[in-house]
Protein backbone atom coordinates (compact mmCIF):
# COMPACT_ATOMS: atom_id res chain seq x y z
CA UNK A 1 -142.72 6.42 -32.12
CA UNK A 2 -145.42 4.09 -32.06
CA UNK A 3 -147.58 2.67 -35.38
CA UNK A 4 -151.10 3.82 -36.21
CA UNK A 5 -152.38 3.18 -39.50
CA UNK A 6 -153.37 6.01 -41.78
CA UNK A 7 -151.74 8.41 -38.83
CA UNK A 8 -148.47 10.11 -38.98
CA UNK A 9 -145.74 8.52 -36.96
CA UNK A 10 -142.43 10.97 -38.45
CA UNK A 11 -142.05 13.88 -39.96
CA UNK A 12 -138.37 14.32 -42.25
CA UNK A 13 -137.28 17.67 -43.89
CA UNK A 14 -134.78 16.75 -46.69
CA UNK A 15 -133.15 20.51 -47.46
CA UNK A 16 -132.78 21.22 -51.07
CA UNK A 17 -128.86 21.81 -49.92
CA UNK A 18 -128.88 18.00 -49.22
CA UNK A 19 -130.84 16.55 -52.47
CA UNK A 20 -129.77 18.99 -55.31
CA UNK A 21 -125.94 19.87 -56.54
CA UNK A 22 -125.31 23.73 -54.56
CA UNK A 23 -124.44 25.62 -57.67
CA UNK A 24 -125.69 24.14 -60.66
CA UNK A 25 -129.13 24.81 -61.19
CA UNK A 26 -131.87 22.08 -61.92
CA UNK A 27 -129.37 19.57 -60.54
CA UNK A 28 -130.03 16.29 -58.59
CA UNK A 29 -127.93 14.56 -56.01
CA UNK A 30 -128.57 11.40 -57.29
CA UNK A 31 -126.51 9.93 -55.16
CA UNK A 32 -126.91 11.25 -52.29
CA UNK A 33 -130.79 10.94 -52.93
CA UNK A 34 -130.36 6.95 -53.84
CA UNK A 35 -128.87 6.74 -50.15
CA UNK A 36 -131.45 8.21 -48.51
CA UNK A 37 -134.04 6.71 -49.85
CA UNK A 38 -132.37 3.45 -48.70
CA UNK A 39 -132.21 4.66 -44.86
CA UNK A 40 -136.32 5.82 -45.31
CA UNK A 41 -137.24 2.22 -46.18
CA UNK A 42 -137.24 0.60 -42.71
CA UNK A 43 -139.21 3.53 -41.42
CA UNK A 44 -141.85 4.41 -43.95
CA UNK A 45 -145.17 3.13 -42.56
CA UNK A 46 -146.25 6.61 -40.82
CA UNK A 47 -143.67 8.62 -42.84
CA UNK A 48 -144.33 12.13 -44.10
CA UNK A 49 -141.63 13.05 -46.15
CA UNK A 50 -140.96 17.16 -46.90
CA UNK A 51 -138.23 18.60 -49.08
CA UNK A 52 -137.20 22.14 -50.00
CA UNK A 53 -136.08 23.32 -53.39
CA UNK A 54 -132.42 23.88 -53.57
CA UNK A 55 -130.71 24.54 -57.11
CA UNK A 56 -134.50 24.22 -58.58
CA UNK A 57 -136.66 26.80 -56.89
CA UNK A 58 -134.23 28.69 -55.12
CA UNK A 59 -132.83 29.06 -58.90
CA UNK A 60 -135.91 29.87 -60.11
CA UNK A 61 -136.69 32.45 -57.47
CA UNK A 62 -133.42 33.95 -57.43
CA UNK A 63 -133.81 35.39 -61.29
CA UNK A 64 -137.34 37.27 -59.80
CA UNK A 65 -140.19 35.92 -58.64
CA UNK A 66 -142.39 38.47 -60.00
CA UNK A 67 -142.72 37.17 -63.67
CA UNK A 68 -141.57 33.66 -63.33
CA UNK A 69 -143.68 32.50 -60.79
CA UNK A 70 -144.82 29.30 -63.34
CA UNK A 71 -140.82 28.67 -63.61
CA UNK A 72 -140.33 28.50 -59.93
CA UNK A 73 -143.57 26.35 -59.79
CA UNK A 74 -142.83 23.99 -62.43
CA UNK A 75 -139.19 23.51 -60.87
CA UNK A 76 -140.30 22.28 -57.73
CA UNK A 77 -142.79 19.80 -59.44
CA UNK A 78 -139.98 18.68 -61.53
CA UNK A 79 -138.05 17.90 -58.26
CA UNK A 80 -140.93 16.55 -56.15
CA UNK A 81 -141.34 14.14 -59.25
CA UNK A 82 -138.01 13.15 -59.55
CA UNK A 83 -137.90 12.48 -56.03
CA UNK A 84 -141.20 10.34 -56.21
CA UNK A 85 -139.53 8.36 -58.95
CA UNK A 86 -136.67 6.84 -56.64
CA UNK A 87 -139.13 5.99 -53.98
CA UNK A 88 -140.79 4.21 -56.12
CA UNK A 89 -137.97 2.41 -57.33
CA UNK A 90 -137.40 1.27 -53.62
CA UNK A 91 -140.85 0.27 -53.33
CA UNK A 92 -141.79 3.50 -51.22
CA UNK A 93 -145.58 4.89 -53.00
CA UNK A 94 -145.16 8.71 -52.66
CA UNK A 95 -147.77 11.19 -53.32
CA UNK A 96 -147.05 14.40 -54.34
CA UNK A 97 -148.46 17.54 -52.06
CA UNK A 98 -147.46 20.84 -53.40
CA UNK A 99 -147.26 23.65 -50.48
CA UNK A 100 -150.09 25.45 -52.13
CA UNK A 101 -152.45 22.47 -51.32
CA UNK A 102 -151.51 20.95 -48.06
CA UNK A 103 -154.03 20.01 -45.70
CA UNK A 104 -154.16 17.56 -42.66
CA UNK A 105 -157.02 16.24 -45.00
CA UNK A 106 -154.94 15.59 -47.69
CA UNK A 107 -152.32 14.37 -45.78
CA UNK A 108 -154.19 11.93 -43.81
CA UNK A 109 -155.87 10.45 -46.81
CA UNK A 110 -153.17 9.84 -48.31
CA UNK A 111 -151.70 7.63 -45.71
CA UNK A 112 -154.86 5.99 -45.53
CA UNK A 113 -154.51 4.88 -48.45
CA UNK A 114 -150.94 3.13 -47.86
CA UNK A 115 -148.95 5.81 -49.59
CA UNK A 116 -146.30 8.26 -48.40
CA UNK A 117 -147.06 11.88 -48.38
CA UNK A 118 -144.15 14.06 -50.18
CA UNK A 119 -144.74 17.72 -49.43
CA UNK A 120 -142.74 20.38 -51.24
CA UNK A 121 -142.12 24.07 -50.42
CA UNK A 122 -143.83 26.17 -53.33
CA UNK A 123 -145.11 29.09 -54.29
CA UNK A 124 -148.90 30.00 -54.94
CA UNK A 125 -150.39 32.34 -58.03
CA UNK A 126 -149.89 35.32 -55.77
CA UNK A 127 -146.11 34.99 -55.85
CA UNK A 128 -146.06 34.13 -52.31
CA UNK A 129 -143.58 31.94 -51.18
CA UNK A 130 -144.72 28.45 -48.94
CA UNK A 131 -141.74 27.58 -47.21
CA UNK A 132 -140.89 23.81 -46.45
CA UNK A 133 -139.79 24.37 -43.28
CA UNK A 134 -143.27 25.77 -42.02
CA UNK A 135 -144.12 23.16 -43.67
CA UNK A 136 -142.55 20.66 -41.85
CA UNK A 137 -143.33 22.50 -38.75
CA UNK A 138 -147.30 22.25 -39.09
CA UNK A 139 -146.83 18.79 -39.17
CA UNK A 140 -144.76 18.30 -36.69
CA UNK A 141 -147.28 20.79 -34.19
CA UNK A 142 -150.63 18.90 -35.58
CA UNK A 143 -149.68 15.62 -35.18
CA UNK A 144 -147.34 15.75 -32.05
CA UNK A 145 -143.85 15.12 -34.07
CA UNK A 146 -140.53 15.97 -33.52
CA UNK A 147 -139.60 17.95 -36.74
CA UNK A 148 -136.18 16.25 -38.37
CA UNK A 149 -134.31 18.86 -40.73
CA UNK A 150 -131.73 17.32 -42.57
CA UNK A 151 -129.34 19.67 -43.71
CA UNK A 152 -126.07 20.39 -45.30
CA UNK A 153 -124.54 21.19 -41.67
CA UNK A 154 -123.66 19.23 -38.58
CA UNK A 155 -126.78 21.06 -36.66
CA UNK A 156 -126.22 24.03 -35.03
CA UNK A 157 -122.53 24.40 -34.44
CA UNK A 158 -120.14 26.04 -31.95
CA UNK A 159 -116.50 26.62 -32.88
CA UNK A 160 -117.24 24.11 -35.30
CA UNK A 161 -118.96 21.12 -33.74
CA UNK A 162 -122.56 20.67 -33.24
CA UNK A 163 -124.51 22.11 -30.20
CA UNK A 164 -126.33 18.59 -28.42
CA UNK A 165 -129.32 20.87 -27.28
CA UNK A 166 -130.75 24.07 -27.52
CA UNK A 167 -133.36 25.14 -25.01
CA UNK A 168 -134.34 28.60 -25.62
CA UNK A 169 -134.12 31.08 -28.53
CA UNK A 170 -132.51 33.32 -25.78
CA UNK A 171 -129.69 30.31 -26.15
CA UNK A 172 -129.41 31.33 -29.91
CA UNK A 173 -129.30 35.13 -29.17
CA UNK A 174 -126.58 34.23 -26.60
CA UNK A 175 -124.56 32.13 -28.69
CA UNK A 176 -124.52 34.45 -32.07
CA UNK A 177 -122.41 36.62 -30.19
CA UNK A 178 -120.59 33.83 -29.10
CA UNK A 179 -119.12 32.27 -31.52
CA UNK A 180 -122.23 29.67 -32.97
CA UNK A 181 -122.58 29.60 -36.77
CA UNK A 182 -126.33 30.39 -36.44
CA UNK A 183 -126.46 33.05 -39.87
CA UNK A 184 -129.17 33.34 -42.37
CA UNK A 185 -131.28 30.63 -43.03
CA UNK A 186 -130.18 28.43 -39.67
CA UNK A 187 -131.22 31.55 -37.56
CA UNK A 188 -134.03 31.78 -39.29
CA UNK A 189 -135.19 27.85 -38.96
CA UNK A 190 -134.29 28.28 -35.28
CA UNK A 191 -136.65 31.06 -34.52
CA UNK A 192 -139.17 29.18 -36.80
CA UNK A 193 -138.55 26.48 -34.71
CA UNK A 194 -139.60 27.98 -31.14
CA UNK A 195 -142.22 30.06 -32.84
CA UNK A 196 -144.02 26.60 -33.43
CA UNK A 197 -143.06 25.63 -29.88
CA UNK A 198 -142.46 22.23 -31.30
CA UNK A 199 -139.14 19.83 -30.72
CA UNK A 200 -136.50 19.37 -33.46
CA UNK A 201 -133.61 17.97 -34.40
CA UNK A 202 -131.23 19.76 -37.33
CA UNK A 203 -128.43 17.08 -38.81
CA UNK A 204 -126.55 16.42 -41.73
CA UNK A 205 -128.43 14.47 -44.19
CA UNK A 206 -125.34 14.35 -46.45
CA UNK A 207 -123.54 12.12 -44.07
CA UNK A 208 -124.41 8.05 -44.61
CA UNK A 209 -126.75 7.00 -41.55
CA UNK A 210 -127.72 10.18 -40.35
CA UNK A 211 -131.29 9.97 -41.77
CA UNK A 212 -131.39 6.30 -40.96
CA UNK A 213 -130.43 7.28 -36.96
CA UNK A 214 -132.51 10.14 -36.65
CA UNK A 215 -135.74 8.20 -37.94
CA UNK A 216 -134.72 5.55 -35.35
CA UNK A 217 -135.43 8.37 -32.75
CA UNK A 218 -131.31 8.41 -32.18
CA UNK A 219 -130.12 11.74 -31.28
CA UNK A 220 -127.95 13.41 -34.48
CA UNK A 221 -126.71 16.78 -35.18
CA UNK A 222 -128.40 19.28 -32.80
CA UNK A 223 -131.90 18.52 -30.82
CA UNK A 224 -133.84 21.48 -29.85
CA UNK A 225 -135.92 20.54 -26.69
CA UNK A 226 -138.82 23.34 -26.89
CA UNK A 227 -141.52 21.24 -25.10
CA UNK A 228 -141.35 21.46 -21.28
């Protein structure tokens, strides 16, 4: 992953499962944030960080989206800010993107101007939903990037250890009947994933060095080899 200036060399996905506490809402995994950060610093020249919402928006959301769509949007800038905050205090200069406004524009400006871009799934004043992972996923296609998800989950996992590579979604269909954990939201990434036609790689961001490796271009949790 070579160097440009102002051009985007990595692309990293932190789920709100990894950065917020999984059943107490408006929560922060300090913690688990604090390390992170620490394994971005080496590799944030380039970096375009995006995060999901966890026990903030998902909260949020989950009481109706209908009438609290200012709730939901105000939790996810409460969480993009606290995560800007301990960059900062690292000496990494994020800049907040909400969904609603991302642009390769933006985005590009942004690193021109030495900063770090920090783009948040959100939710416009329609009530619809801007998910991180699509997100993540236009970046990844528009600047030739291998998308990194870091999850809550060893990557995609069968009988309980992670797949090394996944090829096709016809691999997926295949292995839900036989015996992967690929439910819900990880079947739904995965078909996301191919949809985009882009390369990934789903890990465990909640396990030290993981980040660290996978921005190193190591190969962590489960890489899904879509480009021929």
């Amino acid at each position: 992953m070579g160097s440009r200036v102002g051009f985007p060399t990595r692309v990293l996905k932190l789920g709100g499962s990894v950065i917020t506490c999984r059943t107490v809402p408006h929560c922060p995994d300090l913690k688990v944030i604090r390390r992170i950060v620490r394994e971005i610093i080496p590799f944030k020249e380039g970096l375009v960080i995006v995060h999901g919402g966890g026990s903030f928006g998902h909260f949020e959301a989950s009481m109706g989206i209908s009438k609290r769509r200012p709730l939901i949007a105000a939790a996810m800038q409460e969480l993009n800010s606290l995560l800007l905050r301990e960059l900062y205090s690292s000496g990494i200069h994020g800049f907040p993107v909400p969904g609603r406004y991302y642009s390769e524009d933006n985005l590009l400006r942004i690193l021109g101007e030495g900063m770090t871009p920090v783009i948040y799934g959100d939710i416009n004043e329609r009530g619809e939903i801007i998910s991180g992972d699509d997100l993540t996923l236009k970046v990844a296609k528009s600047f030739s990037l291998i998308a990194l998800f870091s999850t809550d989950v060893d990557g995609v996992l069968l009988h309980g250890r992670p797949v090394p590579e996944l090829r096709s979604f016809a691999d997926v269909e295949f292995g839900i009947t036989h015996g992967y954990n690929v439910t819900g939201g990880m079947a739904e990434k995965l078909r996301k994933i191919f949809s985009f036609g882009v390369d990934a790689m789903i890990f465990n961001g909640k396990r030290e060095g993981n980040v660290f490796n996978a921005l190193k271009g190591e190969r962590v949790g489960t890489f899904i080899k879509v480009k021929k």
